[in-house]
Each structure stands twice: as structure tokens, then as C-alpha cells.
Protein backbone atom coordinates (compact mmCIF):
# COMPACT_ATOMS: atom_id res chain seq x y z
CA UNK A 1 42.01 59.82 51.01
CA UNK A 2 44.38 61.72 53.24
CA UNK A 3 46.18 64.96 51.92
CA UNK A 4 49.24 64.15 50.07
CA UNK A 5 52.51 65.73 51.54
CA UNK A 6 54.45 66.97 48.85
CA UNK A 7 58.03 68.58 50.42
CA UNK A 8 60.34 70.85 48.65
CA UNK A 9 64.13 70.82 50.03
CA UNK A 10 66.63 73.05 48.96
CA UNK A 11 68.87 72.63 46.27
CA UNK A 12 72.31 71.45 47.62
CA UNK A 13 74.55 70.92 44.37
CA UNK A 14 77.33 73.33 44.11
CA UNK A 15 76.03 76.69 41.82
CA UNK A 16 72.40 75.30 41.85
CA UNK A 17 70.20 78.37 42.04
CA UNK A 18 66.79 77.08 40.96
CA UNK A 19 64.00 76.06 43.15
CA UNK A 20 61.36 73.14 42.26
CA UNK A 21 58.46 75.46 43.44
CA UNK A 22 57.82 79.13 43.20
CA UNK A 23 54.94 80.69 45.56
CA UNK A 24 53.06 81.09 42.68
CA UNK A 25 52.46 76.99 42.42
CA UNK A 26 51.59 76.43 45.88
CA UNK A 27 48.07 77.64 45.71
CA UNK A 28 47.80 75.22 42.26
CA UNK A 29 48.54 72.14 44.19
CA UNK A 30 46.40 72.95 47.42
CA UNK A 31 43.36 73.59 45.51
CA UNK A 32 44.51 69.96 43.76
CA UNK A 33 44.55 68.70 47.60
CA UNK A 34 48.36 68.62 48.50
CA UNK A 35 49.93 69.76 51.49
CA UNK A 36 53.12 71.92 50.44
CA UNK A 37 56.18 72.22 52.53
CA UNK A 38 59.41 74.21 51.59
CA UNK A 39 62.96 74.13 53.63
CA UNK A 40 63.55 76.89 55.04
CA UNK A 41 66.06 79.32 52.35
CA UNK A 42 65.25 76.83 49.43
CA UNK A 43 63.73 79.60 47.35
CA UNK A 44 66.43 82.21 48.47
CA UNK A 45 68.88 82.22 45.22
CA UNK A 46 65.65 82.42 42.69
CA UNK A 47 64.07 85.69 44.78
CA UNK A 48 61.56 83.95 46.48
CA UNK A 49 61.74 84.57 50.59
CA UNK A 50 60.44 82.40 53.13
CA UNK A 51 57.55 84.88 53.96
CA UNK A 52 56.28 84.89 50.45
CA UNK A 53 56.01 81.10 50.93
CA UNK A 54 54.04 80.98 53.92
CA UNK A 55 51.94 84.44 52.46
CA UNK A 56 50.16 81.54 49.75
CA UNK A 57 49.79 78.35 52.07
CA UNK A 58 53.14 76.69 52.28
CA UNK A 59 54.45 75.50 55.40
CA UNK A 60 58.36 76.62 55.95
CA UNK A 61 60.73 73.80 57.76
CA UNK A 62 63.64 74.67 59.21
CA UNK A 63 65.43 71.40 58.57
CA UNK A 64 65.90 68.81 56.18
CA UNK A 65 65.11 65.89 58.12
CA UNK A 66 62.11 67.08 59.47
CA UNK A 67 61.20 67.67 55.65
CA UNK A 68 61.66 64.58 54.34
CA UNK A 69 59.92 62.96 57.60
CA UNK A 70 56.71 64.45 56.92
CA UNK A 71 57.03 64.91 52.92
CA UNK A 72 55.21 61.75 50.66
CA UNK A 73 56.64 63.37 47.23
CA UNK A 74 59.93 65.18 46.80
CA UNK A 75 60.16 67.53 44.02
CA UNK A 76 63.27 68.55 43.41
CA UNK A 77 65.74 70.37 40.33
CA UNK A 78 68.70 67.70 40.70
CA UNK A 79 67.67 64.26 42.39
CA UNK A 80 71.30 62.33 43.65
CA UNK A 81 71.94 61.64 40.33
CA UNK A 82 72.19 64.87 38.72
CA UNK A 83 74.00 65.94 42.33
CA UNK A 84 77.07 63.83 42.16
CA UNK A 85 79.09 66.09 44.98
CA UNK A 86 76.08 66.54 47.33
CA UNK A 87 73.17 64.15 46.29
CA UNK A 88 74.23 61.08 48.49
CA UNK A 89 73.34 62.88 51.28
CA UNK A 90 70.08 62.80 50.75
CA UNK A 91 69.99 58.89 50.47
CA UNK A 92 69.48 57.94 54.09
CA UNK A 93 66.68 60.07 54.64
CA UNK A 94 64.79 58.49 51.80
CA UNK A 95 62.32 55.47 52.78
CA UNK A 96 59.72 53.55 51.14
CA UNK A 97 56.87 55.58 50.55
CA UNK A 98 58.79 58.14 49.38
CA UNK A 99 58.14 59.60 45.58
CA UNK A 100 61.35 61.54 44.15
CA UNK A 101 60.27 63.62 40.99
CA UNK A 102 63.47 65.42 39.14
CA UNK A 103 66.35 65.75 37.54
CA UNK A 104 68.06 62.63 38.04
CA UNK A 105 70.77 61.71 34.78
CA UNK A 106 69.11 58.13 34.88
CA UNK A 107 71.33 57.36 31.43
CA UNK A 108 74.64 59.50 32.80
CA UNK A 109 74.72 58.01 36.49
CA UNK A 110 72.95 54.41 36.79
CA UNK A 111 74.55 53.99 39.65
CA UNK A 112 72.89 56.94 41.48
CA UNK A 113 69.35 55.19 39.81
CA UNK A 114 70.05 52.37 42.04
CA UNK A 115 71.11 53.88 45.26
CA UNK A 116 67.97 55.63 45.21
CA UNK A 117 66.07 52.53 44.73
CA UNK A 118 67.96 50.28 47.09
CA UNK A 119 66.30 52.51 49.40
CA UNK A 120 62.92 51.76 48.65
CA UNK A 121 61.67 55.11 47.21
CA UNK A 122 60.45 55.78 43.93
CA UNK A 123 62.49 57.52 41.36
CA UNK A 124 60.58 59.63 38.41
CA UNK A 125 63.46 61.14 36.41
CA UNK A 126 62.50 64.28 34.18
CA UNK A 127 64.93 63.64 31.62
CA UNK A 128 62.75 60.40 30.72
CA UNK A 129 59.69 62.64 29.79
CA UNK A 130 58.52 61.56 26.30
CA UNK A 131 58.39 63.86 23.57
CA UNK A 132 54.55 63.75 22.81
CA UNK A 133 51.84 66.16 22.67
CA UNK A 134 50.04 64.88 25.89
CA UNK A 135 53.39 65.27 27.53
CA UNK A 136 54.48 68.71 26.42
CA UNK A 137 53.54 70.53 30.02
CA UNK A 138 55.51 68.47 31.69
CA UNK A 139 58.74 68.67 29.71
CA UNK A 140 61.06 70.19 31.99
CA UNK A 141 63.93 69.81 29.48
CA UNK A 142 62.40 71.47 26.94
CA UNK A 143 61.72 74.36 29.58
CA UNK A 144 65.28 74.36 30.51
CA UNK A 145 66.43 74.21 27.32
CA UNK A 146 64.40 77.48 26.57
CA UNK A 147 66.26 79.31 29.04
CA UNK A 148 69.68 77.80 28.31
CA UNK A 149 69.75 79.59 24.68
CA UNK A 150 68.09 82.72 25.64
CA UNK A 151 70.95 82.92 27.52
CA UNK A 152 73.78 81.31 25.75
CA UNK A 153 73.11 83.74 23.04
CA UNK A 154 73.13 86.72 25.75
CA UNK A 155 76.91 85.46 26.86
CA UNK A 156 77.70 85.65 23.49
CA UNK A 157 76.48 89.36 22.40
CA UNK A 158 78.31 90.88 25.81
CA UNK A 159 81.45 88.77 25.08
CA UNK A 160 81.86 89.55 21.51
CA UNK A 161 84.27 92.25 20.11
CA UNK A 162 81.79 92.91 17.18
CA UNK A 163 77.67 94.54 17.47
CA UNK A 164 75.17 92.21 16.78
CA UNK A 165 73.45 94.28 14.86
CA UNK A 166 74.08 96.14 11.50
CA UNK A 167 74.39 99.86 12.59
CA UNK A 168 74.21 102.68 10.23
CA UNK A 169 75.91 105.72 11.80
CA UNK A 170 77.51 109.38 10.75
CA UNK A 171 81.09 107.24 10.72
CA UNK A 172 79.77 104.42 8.39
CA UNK A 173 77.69 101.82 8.51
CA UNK A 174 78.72 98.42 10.47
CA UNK A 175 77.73 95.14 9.46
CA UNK A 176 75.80 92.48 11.46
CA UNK A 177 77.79 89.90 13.49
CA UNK A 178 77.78 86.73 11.78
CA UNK A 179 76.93 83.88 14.27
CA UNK A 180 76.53 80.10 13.65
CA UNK A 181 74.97 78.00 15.72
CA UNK A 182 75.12 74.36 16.04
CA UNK A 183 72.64 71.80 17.53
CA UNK A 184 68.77 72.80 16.54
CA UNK A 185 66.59 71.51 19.15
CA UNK A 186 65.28 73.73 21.69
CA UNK A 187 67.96 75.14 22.51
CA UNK A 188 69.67 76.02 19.64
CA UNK A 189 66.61 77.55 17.85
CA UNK A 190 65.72 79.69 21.01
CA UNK A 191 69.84 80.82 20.41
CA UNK A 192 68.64 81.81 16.69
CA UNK A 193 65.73 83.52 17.87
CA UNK A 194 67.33 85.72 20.33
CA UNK A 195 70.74 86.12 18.08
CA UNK A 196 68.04 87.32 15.51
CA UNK A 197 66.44 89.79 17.76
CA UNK A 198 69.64 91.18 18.97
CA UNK A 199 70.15 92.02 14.74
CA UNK A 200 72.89 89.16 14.00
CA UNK A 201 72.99 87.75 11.08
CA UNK A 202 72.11 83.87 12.09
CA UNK A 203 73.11 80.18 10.28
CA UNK A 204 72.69 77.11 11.76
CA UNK A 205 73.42 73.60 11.68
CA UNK A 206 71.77 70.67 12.55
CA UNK A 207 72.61 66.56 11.54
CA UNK A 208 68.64 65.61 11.94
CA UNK A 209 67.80 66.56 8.34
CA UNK A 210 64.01 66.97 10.50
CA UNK A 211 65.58 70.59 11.38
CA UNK A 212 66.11 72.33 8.58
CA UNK A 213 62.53 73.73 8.74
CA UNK A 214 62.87 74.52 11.80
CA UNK A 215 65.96 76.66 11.45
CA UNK A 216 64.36 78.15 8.50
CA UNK A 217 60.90 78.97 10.45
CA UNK A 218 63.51 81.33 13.20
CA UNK A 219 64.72 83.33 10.70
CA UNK A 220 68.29 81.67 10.48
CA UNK A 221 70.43 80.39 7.19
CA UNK A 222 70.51 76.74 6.93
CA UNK A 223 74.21 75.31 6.66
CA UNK A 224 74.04 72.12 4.33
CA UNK A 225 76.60 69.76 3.54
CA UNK A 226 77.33 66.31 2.29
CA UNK A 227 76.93 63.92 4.76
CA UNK A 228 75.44 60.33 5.66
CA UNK A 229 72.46 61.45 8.27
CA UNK A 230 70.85 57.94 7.86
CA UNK A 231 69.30 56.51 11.43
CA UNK A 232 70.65 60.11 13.03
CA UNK A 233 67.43 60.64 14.64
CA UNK A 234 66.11 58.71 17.72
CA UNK A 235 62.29 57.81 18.25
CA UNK A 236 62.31 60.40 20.99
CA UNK A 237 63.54 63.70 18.86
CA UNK A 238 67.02 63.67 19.76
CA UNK A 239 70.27 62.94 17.86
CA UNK A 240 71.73 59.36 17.88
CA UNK A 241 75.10 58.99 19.45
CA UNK A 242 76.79 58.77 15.97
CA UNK A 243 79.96 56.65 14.51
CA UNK A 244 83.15 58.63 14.64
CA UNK A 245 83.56 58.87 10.93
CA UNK A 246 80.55 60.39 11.15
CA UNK A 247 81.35 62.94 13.53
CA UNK A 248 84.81 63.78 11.41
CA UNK A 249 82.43 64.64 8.33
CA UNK A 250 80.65 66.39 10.42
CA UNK A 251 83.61 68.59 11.69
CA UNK A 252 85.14 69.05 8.00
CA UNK A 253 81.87 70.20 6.81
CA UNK A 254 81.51 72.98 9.73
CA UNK A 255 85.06 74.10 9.44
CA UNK A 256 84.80 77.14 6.53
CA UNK A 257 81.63 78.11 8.57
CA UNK A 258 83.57 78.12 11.45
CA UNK A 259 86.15 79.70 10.56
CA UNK A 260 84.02 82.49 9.37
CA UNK A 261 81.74 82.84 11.78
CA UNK A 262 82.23 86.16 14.57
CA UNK A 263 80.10 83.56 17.47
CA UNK A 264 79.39 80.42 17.27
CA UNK A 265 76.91 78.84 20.41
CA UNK A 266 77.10 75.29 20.62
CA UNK A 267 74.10 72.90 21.89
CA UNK A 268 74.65 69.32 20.49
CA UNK A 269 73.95 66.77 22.89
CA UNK A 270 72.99 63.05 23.42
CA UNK A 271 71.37 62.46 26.28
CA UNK A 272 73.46 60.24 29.00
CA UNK A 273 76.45 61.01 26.94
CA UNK A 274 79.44 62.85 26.33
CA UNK A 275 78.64 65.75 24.30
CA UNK A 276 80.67 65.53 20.95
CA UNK A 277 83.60 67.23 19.53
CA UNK A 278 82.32 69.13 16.53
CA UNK A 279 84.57 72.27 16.95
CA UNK A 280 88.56 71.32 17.07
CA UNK A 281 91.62 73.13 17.83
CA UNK A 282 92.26 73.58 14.74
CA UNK A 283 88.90 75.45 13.98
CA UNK A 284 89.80 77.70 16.74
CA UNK A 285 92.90 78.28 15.37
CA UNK A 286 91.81 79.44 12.04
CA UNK A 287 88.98 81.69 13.89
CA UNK A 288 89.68 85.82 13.57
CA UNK A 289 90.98 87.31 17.36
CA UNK A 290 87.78 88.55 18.89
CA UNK A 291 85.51 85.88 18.02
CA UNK A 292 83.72 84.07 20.86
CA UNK A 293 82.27 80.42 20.94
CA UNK A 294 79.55 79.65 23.82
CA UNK A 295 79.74 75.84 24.59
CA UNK A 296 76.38 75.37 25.81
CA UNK A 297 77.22 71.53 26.00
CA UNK A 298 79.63 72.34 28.79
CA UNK A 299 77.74 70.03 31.50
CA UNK A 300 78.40 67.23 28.48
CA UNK A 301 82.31 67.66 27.81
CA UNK A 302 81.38 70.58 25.72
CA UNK A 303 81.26 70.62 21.63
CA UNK A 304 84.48 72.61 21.48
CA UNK A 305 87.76 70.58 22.10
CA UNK A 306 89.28 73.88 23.99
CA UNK A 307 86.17 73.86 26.44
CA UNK A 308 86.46 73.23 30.41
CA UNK A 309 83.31 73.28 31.89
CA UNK A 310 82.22 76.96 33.93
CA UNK A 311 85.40 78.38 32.85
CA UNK A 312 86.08 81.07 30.11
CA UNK A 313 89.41 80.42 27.62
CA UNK A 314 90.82 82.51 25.99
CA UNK A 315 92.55 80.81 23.00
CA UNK A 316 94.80 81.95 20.19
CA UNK A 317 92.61 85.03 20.63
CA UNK A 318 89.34 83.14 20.28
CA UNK A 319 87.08 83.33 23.86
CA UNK A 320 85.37 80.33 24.56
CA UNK A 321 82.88 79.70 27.37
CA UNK A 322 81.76 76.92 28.93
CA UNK A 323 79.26 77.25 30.86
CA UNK A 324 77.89 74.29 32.54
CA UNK A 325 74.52 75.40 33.72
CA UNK A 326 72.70 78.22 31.73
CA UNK A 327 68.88 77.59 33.47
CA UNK A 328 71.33 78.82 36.68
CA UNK A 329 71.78 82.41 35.37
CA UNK A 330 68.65 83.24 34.85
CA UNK A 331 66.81 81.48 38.08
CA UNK A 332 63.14 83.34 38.78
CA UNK A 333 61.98 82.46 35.29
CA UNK A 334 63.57 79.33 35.03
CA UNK A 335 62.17 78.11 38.12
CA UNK A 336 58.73 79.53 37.30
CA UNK A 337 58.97 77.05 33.97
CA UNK A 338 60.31 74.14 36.11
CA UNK A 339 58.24 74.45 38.76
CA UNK A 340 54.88 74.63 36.75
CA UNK A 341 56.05 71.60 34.53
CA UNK A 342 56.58 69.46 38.26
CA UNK A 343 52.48 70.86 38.58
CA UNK A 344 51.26 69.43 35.55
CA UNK A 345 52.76 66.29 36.38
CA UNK A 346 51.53 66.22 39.68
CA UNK A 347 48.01 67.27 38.11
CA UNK A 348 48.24 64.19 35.33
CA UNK A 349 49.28 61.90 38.25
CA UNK A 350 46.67 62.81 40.99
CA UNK A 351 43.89 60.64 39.55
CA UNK A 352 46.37 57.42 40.14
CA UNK A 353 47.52 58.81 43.48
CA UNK A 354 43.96 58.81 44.95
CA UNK A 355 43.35 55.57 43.37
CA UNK A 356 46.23 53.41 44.19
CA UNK A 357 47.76 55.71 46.91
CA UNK A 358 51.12 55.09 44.55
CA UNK A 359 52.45 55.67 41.04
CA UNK A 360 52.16 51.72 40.53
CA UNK A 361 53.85 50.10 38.07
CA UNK A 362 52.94 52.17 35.52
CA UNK A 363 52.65 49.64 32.74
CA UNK A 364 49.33 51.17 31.01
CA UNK A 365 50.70 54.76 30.83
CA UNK A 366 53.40 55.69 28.58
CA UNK A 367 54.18 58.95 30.05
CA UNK A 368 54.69 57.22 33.98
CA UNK A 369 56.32 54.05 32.25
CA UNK A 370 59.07 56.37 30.55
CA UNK A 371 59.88 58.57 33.67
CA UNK A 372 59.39 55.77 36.20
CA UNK A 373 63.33 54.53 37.07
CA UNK A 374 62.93 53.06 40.43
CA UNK A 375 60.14 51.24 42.29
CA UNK A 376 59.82 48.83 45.20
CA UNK A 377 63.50 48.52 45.93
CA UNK A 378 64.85 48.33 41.95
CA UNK A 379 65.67 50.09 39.17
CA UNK A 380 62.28 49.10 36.98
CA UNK A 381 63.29 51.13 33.79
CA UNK A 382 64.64 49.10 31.15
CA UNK A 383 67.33 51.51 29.44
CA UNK A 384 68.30 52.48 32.97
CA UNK A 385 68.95 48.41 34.06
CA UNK A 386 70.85 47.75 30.44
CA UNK A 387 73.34 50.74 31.49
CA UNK A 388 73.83 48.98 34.95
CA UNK A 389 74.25 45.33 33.74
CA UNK A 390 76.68 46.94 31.19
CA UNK A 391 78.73 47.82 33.87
């Protein structure tokens, strides 16, 4: 078999600093037998120069088109789909033949599924990934989501009024800043972990009653209160989109913690859904001057009624930030995860590649039936096609 082209373009939505590859991958996936090929600057806003590219095998193209002419797979951090001001550009030079592996909001943007497919390429949307153990390299989400609460809690230590830490000093001693976090996935219990390091003193919340271990196992207090968290839990790990009653006990349960909290960093999400309200006005209201909320839901809506997405408010005193892509922040290391997830992928795919020259349809593999959203001119993922016929 022929080597396999794989192309990396560069990112084109608007604050997008990752790259799908760092150098350090290339010389993975030519011992595997691919042929790498970056566009020319796509490494540029992680740290990663041309020169370093073409120091470990890569080939640099100056253009896009000439990319995607000679590229078989695209790897990519946001597909069309999860590129809604820029990604259509891309569409016309996809063709059949062509495999699309990234970010792609399959359950957010439908719509974008099927554009992609309508022109004959293959999707493979990272979002999809199952949550199993034979899956865990290649979970960029959970990768992401690493970096997003490293850094959410960093926003919220340099915006607070108050130390993190208790501090014993000649003028008194000061106590630790008392931060809540809400939303315990992986995320919010890398938000614990570095609130925790930093010297806070950490609670956290979670509906899955699953969690509570794991908030326990960071270090952090668990916040418990009556509530109905029957069927909360999906078969993949991640919340249920809940009833609104559901959501209102929810909100009256948080608000004392709330309201006595010096941070509280947000990360409650549903995937292919608006992130919900869990932190009103009102909350806000009753919150001391000073205190700071990080809404790393932002992409989502936000958790916080007073968020807008990548902009800092200040209300009633309180500061709340919204920022709508964390993983963008911090974009060597985040890449570095991303990109090695897109190599074990690549690595768990090859054997099929080599056989069938093609993901195929995937139907004996769990992993490639999950992530596989587009084949042969349609959307092929079920989930994906009841969002569409739904309108």
C-alpha cells in the first residue's frame, strides 16, 4: 500500500491558537508510514515555526489548496462545524477520499455534519469518542478539558481580591479563599486540584451522585443537598440534559454556597447543548464585592445568567468571566495533548487503513462507529441524523 497523506491546515476560526500536530508527532506517524504535511504558519500561535517542522520530516505548503490536493486525512482542532464563521470555507476543497478527523459539534451544528458529507468526505468528530478504557488515548475532550481547568482556576486566583492561600504573617494571619466549584468531570476536578495547590480552601458540586468520590479523592468538600438525581447520568459519563424543575432545585440548593463562596469556576455542560443556568442574578447579587466567578461553560451560554461569552463583567461588584475557549490560553501544551490523542487514533486506525484503504463502515468497532458522522455522501451517525430530521 501507498503512503498515506495525512495534511495539517491551519486553524482559521477566530482566537483559535492550537495546532492538530506539534513537531514532536511527525516522526510518530512516519515511522507508522504517513506522509505529513503542515500549511505553512499553522503551528505559529502554539510556538512551533515552520523550520522546526521541516527539521523532523514534515513537508511545509504554502497554500491551502495545494494542502488539501495532496492530503488523504485532515486532522484538524475545529472541523466546519466547530468553525461556524470560517469553516465553510473549507467545504469546496473537500472531495471524496478525503478523511476529516476533529472537532466538529456533530450534536451542536447538524447542519455543518451534512455539508461536510454532501461533499463526499468522511467526517470523524472527536467529541463522539467513547468514554472506555480502550479509548482513553484518544480522548481529546478529556485532554482539553484538562487544560480548560488548569486554567480556569488560574483566571480565577489573578482576578480575585482575596489570596488563595492561608498566609500567616507579622500583621496576622489571612485565611484561605473559599472557592466552589461546580460541574465535576474533568474539568472541574482538574479546577479543584489546582485551586488546592494554589492553598484555597475547595467545595464542589456535582448532580451525578457518581462524583462525589471523585471530588473527595482531589482534596475538595463535597456540597450535598436534597435533590431528585434519578436518570442524571448518561451511558457515556456525562450529565443528562435535565427537566427545569430540576435545574431550579438545583439553583436553590447552590445559592447559600454561592453566596458564600470568594470564586466560584463553573464547568457544567451537556454536550450539543446550551450550558445551564445554575448561577442567577440573584446569586450574584447576594455575592460579597470582590468575588469572581469563572464561567468555564462560556462556549455553552455559560452557567452564570450574567455571562457573555470572552468578555469579563463586572456586576454589582461581582467579576465574572466568560471565557469561551480555555485550551486557547495555554496553546504549546494543549496542542501537545491534542495532537498526540489525533496519533493514537491514527495508530488504532492504521491496521483498517492498510486493509480497506478506508475507515469503512465501521459497524464491528465501537470506537470508529461512535466517532464516524459522515461517510459516502451522508451523515451515517444515528444521533447526528435524529438532530437533522428534527429539524
Amino acid at each position: 500500500m501507498s503512503t498515506i497523506q495525512v495534511g495539517v491546515p491551519k486553524e482559521t476560526a477566530p482566537g483559535e491558537t492550537l495546532v492538530a500536530l506539534v513537531p514532536a508527532h511527525v516522526p510518530l506517524l512516519v515511522k507508522m508510514g504517513f506522509e505529513v504535511s503542515i500549511e505553512s504558519g499553522a503551528g505559529e500561535a502554539a510556538g512551533f515555526e515552520d523550520d522546526v517542522y521541516r527539521s523532523v520530516g514534515a513537508r511545509v505548503v504554502a497554500g491551502r489548496e495545494e494542502l488539501y490536493g495532496m492530503a488523504r486525512i485532515l486532522l484538524q482542532v475545529r472541523t466546519p462545524g466547530a468553525n461556524r464563521e470560517k469553516g465553510r470555507d473549507d467545504l469546496a476543497l473537500l472531495r471524496p477520499g478525503h478523511i476529516v478527523v476533529g472537532l466538529a459539534d456533530p450534536l451542536g451544528s447538524p447542519h455543518a455534519s451534512q455539508e461536510v458529507a454532501e461533499t463526499g468526505a468522511t467526517l470523524l468528530a472527536l467529541e463522539l469518542m467513547p468514554r472506555i478504557s480502550r479509548a482513553q488515548s484518544m480522548d481529546a475532550l478529556s485532554s482539553l478539558a484538562t487544560v480548560a481547568g488548569y486554567k480556569a482556576a488560574l483566571l480565577a486566583a489573578g482576578a480575585s481580591s482575596k489570596l488563595f492561600p492561608m498566609l500567616t504573617t507579622a500583621a496576622g494571619t489571612i485565611p484561605p479563599a473559599r472557592v466552589l466549584v461546580i460541574g465535576a468531570g474533568v474539568a472541574g476536578l482538574q479546577a479543584i486540584a489546582t485551586a488546592r495547590r494554589l492553598g484555597a480552601a475547595v467545595s464542589a458540586y456535582d448532580v451525578r451522585p457518581s462524583a462525589k468520590e471523585d471530588i473527595r479523592s482531589v482534596g475538595a468538600k463535597v456540597v450535598e443537598f436534597l435533590i431528585d438525581a434519578r436518570n442524571v447520568e448518561g451511558t457515556s459519563g456525562y450529565a443528562r440534559d435535565l427537566d427545569e424543575e430540576t435545574y431550579r432545585q438545583q439553583q436553590a440548593g447552590l445559592a447559600s454556597v454561592v453566596e458564600a463562596s470568594d470564586v466560584v469556576i463553573t464547568t457544567a455542560s451537556v454536550p450539543g447543548r446550551k450550558a445551564p443556568i445554575l448561577i442567577t442574578e440573584e446569586m450574584i447579587k447576594r455575592m460579597s464585592r470582590g468575588a469572581v466567578v469563572v464561567d468555564a461553560a462560556a462556549d455553552r451560554g455559560g452557567n452564570c445568567e450574567v455571562t457573555r461569552p470572552n468578555e469579563t463583567v463586572v456586576h454589582r461588584g461581582v467579576t465574572v468571566l466568560g471565557p469561551a475557549n480555555l485550551p486557547a490560553l495555554v496553546p504549546t501544551h494543549a496542542s501537545r495533548l491534542y495532537g498526540k490523542n489525533l496519533v493514537n487514533l491514527l495508530h488504532y486506525l492504521l491496521p483498517r487503513l492498510r486493509k480497506e484503504g478506508d475507515i469503512g463502515a465501521a459497524t464491528d468497532d465501537e470506537i470508529v462507529k461512535e466517532i464516524l458522522v459522515a461517510r459516502n455522501g451522508g451523515v451515517v451517525h444515528q444521533r447526528v441524523n435524529r438532530l437533522l430530521e428534527a429539524g
